[in-house]
Protein backbone atom coordinates (compact mmCIF):
# COMPACT_ATOMS: atom_id res chain seq x y z
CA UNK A 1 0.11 -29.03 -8.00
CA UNK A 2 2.91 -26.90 -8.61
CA UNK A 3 1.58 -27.47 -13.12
CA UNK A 4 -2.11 -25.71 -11.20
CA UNK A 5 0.04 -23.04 -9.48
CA UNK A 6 1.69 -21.68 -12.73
CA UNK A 7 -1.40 -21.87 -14.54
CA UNK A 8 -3.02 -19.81 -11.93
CA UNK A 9 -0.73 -17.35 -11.90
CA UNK A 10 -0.50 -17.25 -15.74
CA UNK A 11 -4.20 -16.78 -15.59
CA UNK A 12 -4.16 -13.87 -13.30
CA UNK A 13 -1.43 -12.18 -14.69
CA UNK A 14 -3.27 -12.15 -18.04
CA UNK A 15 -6.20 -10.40 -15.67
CA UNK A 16 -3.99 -7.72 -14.27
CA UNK A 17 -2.65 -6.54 -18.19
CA UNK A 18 -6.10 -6.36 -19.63
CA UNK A 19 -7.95 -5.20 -17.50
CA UNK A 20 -5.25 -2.28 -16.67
CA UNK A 21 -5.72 -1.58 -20.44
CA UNK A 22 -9.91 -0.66 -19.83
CA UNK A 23 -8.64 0.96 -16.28
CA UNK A 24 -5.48 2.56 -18.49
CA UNK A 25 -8.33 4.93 -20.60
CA UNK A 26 -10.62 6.11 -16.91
CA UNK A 27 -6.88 6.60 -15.01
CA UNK A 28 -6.67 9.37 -17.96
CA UNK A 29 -8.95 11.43 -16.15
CA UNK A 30 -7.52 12.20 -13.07
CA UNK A 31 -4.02 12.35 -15.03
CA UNK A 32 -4.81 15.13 -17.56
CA UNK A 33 -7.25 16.70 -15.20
CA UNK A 34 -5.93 16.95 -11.56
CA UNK A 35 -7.79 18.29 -9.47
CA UNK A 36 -9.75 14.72 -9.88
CA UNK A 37 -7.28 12.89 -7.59
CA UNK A 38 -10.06 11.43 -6.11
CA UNK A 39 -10.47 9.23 -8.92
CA UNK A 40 -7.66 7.53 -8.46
CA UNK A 41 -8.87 5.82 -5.51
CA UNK A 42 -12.18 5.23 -6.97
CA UNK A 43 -10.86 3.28 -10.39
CA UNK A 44 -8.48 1.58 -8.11
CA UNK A 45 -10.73 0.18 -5.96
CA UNK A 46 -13.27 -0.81 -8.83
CA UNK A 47 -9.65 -2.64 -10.63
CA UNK A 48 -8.52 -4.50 -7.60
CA UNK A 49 -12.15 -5.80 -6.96
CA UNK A 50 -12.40 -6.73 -10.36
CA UNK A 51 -9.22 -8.62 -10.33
CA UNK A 52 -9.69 -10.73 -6.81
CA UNK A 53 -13.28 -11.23 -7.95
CA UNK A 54 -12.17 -12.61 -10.90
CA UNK A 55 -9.26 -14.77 -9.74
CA UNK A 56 -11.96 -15.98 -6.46
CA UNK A 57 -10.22 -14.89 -4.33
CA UNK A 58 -12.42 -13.72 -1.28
CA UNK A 59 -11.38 -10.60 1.11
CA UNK A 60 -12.22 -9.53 3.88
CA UNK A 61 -11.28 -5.86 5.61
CA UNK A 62 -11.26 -5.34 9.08
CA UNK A 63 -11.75 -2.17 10.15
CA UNK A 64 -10.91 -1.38 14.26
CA UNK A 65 -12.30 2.52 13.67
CA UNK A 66 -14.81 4.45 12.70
CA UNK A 67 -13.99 5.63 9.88
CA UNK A 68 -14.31 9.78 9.09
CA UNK A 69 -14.42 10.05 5.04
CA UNK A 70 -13.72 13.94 5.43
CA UNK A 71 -10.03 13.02 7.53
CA UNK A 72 -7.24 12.76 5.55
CA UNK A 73 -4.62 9.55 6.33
CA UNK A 74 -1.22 7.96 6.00
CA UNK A 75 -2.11 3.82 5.70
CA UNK A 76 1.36 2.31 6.74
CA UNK A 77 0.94 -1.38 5.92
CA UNK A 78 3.45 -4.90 6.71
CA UNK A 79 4.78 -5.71 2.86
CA UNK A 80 5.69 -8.65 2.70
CA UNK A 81 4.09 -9.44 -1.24
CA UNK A 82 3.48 -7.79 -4.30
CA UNK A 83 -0.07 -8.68 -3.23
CA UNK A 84 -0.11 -5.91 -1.10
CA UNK A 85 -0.73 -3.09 -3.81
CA UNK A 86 -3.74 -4.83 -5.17
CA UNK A 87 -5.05 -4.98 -1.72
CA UNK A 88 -4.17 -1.69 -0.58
CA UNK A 89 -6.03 -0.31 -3.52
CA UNK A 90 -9.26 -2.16 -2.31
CA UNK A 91 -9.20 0.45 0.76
CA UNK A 92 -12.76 2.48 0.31
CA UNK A 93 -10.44 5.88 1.79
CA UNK A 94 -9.58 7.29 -1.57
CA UNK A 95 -6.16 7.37 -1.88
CA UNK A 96 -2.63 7.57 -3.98
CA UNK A 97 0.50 5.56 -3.22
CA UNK A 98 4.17 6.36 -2.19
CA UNK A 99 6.36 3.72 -2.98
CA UNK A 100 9.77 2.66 -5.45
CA UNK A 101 10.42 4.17 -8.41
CA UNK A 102 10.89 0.51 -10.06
CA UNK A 103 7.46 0.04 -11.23
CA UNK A 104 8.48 3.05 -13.91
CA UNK A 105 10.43 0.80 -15.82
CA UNK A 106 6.87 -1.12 -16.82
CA UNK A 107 5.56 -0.24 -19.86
CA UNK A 108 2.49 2.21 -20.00
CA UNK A 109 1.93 0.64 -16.23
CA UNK A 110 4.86 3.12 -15.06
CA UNK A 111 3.74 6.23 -16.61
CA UNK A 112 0.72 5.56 -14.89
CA UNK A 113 2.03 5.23 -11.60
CA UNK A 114 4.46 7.85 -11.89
CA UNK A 115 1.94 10.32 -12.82
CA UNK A 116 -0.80 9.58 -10.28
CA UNK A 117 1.41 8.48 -7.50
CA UNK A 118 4.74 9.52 -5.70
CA UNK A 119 8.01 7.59 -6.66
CA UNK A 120 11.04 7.69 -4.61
CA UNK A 121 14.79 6.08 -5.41
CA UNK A 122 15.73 5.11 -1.88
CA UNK A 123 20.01 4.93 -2.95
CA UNK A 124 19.54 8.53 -3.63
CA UNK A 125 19.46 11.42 -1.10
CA UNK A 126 18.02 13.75 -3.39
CA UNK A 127 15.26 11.91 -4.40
CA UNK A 128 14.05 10.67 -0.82
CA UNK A 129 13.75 14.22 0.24
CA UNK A 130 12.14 14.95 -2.94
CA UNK A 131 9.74 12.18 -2.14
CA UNK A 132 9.16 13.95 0.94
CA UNK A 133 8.51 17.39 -0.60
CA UNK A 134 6.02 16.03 -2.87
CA UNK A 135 4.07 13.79 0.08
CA UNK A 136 3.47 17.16 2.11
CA UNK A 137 2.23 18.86 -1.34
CA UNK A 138 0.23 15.48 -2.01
CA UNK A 139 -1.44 16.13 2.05
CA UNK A 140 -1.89 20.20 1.25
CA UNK A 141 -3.91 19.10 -1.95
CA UNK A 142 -5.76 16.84 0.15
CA UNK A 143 -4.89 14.01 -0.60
CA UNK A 144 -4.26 11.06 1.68
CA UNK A 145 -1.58 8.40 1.42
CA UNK A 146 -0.40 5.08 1.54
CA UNK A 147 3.03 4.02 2.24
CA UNK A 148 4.73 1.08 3.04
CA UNK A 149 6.96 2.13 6.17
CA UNK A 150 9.45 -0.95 5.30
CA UNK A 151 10.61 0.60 2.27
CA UNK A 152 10.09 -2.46 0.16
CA UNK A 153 9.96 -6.71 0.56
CA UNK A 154 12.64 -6.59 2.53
CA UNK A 155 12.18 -8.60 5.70
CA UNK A 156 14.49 -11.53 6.22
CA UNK A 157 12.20 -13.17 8.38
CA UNK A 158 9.16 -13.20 7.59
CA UNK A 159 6.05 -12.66 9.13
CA UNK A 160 8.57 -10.40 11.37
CA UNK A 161 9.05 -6.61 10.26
CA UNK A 162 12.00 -5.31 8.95
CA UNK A 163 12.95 -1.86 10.72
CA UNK A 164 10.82 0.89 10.07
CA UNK A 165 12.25 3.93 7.60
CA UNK A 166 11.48 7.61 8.47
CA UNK A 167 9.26 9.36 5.93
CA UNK A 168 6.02 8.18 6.67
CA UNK A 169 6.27 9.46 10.32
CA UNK A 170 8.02 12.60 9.35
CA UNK A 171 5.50 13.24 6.67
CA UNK A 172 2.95 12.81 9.58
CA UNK A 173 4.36 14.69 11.92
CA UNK A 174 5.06 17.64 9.43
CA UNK A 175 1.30 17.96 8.33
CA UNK A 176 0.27 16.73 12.28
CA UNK A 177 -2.31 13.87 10.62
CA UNK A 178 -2.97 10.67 11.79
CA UNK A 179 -1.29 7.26 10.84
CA UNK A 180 -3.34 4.02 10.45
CA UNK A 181 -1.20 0.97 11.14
CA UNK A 182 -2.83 -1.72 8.48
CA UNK A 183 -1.97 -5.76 8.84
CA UNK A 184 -2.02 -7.87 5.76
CA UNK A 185 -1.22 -11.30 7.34
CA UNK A 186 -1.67 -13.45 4.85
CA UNK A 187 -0.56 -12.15 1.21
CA UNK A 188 2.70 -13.74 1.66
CA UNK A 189 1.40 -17.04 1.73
CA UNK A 190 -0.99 -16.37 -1.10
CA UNK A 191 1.47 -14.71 -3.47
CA UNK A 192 4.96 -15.22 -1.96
CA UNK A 193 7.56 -12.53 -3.23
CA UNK A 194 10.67 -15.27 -3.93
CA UNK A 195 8.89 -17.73 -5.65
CA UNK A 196 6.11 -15.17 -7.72
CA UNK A 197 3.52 -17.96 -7.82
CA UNK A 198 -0.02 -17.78 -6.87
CA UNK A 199 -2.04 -19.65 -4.39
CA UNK A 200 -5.58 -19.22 -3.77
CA UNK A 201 -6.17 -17.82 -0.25
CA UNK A 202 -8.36 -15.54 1.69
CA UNK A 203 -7.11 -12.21 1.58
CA UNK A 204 -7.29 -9.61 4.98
CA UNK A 205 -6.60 -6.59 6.08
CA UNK A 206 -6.76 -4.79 9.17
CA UNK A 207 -6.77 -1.19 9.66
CA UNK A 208 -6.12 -0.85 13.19
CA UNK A 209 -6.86 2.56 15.29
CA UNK A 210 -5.10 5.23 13.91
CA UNK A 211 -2.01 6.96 15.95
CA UNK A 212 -2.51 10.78 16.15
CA UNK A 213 0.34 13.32 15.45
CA UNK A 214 -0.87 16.30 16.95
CA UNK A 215 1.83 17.81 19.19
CA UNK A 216 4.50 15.47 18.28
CA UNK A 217 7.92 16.36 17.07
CA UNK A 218 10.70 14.93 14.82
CA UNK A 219 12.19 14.11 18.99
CA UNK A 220 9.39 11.82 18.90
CA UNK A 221 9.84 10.48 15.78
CA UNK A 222 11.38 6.87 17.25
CA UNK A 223 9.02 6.01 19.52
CA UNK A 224 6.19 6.97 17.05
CA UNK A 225 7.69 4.22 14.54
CA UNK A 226 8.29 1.87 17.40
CA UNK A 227 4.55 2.05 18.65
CA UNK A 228 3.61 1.22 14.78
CA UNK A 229 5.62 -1.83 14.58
CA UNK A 230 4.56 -3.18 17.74
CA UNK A 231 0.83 -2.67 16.35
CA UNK A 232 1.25 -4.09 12.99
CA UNK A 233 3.87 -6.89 14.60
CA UNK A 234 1.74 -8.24 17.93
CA UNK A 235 -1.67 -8.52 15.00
CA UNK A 236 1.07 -10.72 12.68
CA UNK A 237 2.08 -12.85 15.78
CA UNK A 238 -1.66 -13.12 16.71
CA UNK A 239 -2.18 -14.96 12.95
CA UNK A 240 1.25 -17.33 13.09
CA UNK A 241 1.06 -18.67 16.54
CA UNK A 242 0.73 -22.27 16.66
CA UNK A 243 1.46 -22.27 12.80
């Protein structure tokens, strides 16, 4: 089983580099031209349903909201796997990412994703409130975001939440838009982050009602997080009970 599991993962690992070569030569577009951020979303989505259609891996997103294509978002998701890009960039809301400014160190992969997205080294004062700069420019160009309010894999007990970091809700309450609390309750088990090996699984994600801003202040910054984790962390007990 475990022989299956490595050639699985082998497999799909060889799907991720070439087909981010093809997706390498469209992601061009948006980087030398702009204004056509929108693409980014688009090729994303088209690359991450590429990829789980050609590993078979079925998903399924739940959506708790109507949808308005014309408001702009911050997608806060649990992160609990590396699965959780992929999946994120399924989401038909066009949109760029906000997360660690490891993935630079991959070849062609990080000049990518530091030219389309927003990178931030969290050790560094200077570079979170850079990060933070750049995420209110990213909302004033009209773009909308997702970031993973965990800051990284870094739960110790998982499904549980680690503690919630700051900038998304700051971000939010800066530019007064709405947050979407998103649930991914199951990547960990399909592609757990300590042992890097691939299961097949159903994939979901649920994009709960979103948590408006308007009128809120950094004073209200706690309880904001705090009603996000509860979301996010009553949906993950929902899925685990009786496991």
């Amino acid at each position: 089983m475990r022989l299956l599991r490595y050639l699985y993962t082998g497999y799909a690992l060889t799907l991720f580099g070439l087909s981010f070569i093809i997706f390498f030569v469209l992601l061009l577009i948006p980087i030398i031209w702009r204004k056509q951020h929108k693409l980014v979303g688009i090729f994303n989505r088209w690359w991450a349903r590429l990829l789980f259609f050609l590993c078979a891996i079925p998903v399924k997103l739940e959506w708790r909201f109507q949808r308005d294509p014309k408001q702009q978002y911050i997608f806060c998701p649990n992160h609990f796997s590396y699965l959780d890009i992929p999946v994120m960039g399924l989401n038909p809301h066009n949109t760029i990412f906000v997360g660690k400014n490891d993935m630079e160190k991959i070849p062609l992969f990080g000049f990518m994703y530091r030219k389309l997205h927003i990178t931030v080294n969290r050790k560094k004062l200077k570079s979170k409130f850079e990060t933070f700069v750049k995420s209110c420019r990213a909302i004033d160009e009209g773009k909308s975001l997702v970031i993973f309010p965990e800051g990284g894999i870094i739960s110790e007990y998982e499904p549980v939440l680690a503690p919630l970091k700051d900038g998304a809700f700051r971000v939010a309450i800066e530019k007064q838009i709405p947050l979407v609390p998103v649930t991914l309750p199951y990547n960990r088990l399909i592609l757990p982050a300590h042992t890097f090996l691939l299961n097949w699984g159903k994939v979901k994600a649920i994009f709960h009602e979103p948590i408006p801003t308007e009128g809120l202040t950094l004073n209200d910054l706690d309880a904001l997080k705090q009603r996000m984790y509860d979301v996010i962390q009553y949906e993950l007990d929902k899925h685990y009970a009786g496991r």
